[in-house]
Protein backbone atom coordinates (compact mmCIF):
# COMPACT_ATOMS: atom_id res chain seq x y z
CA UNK A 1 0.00 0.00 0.00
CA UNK A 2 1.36 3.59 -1.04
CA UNK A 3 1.88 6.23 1.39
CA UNK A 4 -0.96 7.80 -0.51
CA UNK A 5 -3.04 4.56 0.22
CA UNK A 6 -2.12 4.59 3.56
CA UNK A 7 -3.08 8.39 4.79
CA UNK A 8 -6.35 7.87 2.61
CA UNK A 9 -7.15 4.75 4.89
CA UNK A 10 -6.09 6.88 7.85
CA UNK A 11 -8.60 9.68 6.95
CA UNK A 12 -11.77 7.13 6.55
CA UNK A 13 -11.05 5.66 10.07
CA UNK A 14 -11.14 9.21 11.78
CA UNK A 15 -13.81 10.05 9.47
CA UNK A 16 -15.78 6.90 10.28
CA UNK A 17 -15.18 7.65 14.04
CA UNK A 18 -16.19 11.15 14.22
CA UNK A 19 -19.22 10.50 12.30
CA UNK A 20 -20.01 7.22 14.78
CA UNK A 21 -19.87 9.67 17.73
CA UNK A 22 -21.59 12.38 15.92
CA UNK A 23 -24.63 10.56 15.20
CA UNK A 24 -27.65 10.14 17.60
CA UNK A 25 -26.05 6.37 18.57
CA UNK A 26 -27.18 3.97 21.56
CA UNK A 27 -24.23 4.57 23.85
CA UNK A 28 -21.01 3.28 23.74
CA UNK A 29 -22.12 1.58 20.56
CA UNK A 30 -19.12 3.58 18.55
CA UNK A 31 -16.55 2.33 16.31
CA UNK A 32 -13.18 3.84 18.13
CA UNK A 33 -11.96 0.99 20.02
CA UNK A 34 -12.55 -1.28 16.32
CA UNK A 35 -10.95 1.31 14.17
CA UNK A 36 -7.88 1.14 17.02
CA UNK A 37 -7.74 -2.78 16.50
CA UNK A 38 -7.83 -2.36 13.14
CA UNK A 39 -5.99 0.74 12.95
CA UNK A 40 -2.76 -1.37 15.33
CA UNK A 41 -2.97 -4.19 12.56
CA UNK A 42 -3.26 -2.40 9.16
CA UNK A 43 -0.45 -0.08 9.84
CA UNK A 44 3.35 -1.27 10.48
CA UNK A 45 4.07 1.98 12.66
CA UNK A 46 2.09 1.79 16.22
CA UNK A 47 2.62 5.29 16.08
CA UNK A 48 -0.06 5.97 12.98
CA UNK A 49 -2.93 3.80 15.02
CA UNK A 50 -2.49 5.98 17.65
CA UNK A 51 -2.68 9.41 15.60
CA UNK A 52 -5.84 7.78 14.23
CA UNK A 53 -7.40 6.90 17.08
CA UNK A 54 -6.52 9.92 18.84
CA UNK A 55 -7.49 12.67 15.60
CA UNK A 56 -10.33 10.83 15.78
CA UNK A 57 -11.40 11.73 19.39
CA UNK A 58 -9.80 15.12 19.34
CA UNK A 59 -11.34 16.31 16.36
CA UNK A 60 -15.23 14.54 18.03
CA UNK A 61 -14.11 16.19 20.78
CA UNK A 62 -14.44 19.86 19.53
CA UNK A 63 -17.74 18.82 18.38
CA UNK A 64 -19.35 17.35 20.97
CA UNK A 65 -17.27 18.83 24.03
CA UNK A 66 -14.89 18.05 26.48
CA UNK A 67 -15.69 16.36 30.10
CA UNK A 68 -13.87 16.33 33.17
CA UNK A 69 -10.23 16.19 32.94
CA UNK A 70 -9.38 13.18 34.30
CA UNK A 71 -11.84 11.04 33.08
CA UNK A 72 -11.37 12.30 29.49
CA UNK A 73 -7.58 11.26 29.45
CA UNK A 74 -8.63 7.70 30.94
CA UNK A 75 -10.71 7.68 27.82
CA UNK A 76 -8.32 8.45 25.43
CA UNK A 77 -5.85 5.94 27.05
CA UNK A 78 -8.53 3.31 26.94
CA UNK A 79 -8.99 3.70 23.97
CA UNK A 80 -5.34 2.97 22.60
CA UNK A 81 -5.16 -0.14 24.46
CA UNK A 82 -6.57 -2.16 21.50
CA UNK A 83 -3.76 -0.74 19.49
CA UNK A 84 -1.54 -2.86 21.92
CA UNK A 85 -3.05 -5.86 20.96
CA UNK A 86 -1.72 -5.84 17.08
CA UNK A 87 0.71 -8.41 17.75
CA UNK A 88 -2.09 -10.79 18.56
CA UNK A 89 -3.59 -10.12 15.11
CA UNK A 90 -0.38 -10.02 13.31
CA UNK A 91 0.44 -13.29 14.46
CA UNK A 92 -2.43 -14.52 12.65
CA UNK A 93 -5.19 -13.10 11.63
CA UNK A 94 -8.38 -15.30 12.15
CA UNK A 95 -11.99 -14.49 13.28
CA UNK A 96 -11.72 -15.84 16.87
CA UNK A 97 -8.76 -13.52 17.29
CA UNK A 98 -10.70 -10.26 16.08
CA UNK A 99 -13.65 -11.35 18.21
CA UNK A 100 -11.17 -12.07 21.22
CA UNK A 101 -9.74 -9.02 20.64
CA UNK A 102 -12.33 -6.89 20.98
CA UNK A 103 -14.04 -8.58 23.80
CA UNK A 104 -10.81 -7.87 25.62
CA UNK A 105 -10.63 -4.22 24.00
CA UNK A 106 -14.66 -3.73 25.50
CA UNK A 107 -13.91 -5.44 29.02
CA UNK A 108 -10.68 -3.04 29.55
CA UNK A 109 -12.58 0.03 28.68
CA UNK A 110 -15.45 -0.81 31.08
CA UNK A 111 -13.10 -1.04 33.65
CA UNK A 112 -10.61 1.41 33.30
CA UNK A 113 -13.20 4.27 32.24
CA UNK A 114 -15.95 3.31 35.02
CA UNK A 115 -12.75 3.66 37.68
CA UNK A 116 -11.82 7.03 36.87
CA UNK A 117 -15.34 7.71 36.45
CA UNK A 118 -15.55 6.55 40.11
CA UNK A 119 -12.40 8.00 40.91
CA UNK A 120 -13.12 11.79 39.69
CA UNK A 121 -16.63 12.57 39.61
CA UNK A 122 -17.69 11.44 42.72
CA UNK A 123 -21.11 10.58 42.20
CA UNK A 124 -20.19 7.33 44.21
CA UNK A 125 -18.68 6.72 47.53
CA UNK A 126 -14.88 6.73 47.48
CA UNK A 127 -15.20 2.78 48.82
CA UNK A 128 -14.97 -0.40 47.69
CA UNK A 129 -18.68 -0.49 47.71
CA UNK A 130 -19.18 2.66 45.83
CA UNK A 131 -16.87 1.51 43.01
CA UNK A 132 -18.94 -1.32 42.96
CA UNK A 133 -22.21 0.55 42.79
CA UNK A 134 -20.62 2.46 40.14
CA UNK A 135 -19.65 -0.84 38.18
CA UNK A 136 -22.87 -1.71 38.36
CA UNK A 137 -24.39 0.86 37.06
CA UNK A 138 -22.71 0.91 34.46
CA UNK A 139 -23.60 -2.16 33.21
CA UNK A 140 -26.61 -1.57 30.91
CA UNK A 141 -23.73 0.49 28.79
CA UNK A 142 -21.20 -2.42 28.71
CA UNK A 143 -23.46 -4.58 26.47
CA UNK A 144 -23.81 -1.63 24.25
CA UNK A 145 -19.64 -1.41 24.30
CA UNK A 146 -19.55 -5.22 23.76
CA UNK A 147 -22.26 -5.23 20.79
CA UNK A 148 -20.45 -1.97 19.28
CA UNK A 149 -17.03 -3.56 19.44
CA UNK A 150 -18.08 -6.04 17.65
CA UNK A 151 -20.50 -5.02 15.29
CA UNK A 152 -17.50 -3.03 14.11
CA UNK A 153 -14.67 -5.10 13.98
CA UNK A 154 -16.57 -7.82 11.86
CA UNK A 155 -17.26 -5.05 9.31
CA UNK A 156 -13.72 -3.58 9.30
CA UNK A 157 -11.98 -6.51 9.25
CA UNK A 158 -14.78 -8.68 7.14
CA UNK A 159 -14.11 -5.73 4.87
CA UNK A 160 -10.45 -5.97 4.47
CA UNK A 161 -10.80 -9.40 4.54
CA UNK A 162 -13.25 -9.46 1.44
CA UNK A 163 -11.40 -6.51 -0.07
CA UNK A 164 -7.85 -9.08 0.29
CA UNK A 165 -9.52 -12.12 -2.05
CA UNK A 166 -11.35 -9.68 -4.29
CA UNK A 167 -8.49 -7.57 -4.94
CA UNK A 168 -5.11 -9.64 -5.74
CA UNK A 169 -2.83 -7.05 -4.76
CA UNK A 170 -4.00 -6.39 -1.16
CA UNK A 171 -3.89 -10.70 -0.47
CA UNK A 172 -0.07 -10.24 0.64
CA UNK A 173 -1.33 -7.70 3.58
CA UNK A 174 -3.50 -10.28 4.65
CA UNK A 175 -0.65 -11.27 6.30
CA UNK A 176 1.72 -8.34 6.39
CA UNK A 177 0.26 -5.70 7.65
CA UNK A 178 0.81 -1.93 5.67
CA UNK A 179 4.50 -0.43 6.22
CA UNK A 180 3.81 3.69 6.59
């Protein structure tokens, strides 16, 4: 894939984020953490998944409006984690990984953003209780995280994957991901 290629296919993922978070959307039923996943396998340079993924919130951001402090950093950070888990893919990309991927991706967001949510706002006792109570209020979101994750990742990476057999010249990145 051409440099070209590359910063076009960077483009549609913050474009395709944005939009998800611009739209009236059930909540937490986004594309970020998929387009990070898919962002940390496509591209050779970790770096470039995490310019995506963090345009992407930035420029959503400036849009819809910033949030406490503290809590919108643990977002951010959440949301890179699923670039992290590239190696996973690159070793082989299959659909139980993508799926396991992004289950994992959905389950560290819950917990890392409903924490600092606890942590920062306090809308919940500063006790092990109240970060339970928190937790579990949170839940009705979670399956809308869980059922955006994946909703997502099958259509990014059941596109590339369709795009990679009907186009001859993307089958070698199939298993070698783009060098930017």
């Amino acid at each position: 894939m051409s440099k070209k290629t590359a910063i076009g296919v960077g483009v549609l993922l913050v474009g395709l984020c944005v939009f998800g978070r611009m739209i009236d959307h059930v909540p937490n039923f986004t594309p970020l953490a998929a387009a990070a996943l898919f962002a940390g396998f496509l591209f050779s340079r970790r770096l470039v998944a995490v310019i995506v993924i963090l345009a992407a919130m930035v420029v959503s951001d400036i849009f819809i409006g910033t949030y406490h402090f503290g809590v919108m950093l643990t977002v951010y950070a959440a949301l890179l984690f699923p670039v992290a888990l590239r190696s996973v893919l690159k070793k082989q990309l299959t659909a139980p990984r993508v799926v396991g991927c992004a289950l994992l991706s959905s389950v560290v967001f819950f917990l890392v953003t409903n924490f600092a949510h606890w942590l920062f706002m306090g809308m919940y006792p500063q006790t092990p209780a109240g970060l339970l109570t928190g937790y579990a209020a949170a839940l009705p979101f979670f399956k809308f995280q869980l059922a955006g994750d994946l909703f997502w990742s099958a259509i990014l990476f059941g596109g590339y994957a369709l795009s990679c057999r009907c186009l001859p010249l993307l089958q070698l990145q199939a298993t070698r991901p783009v060098r930017t």
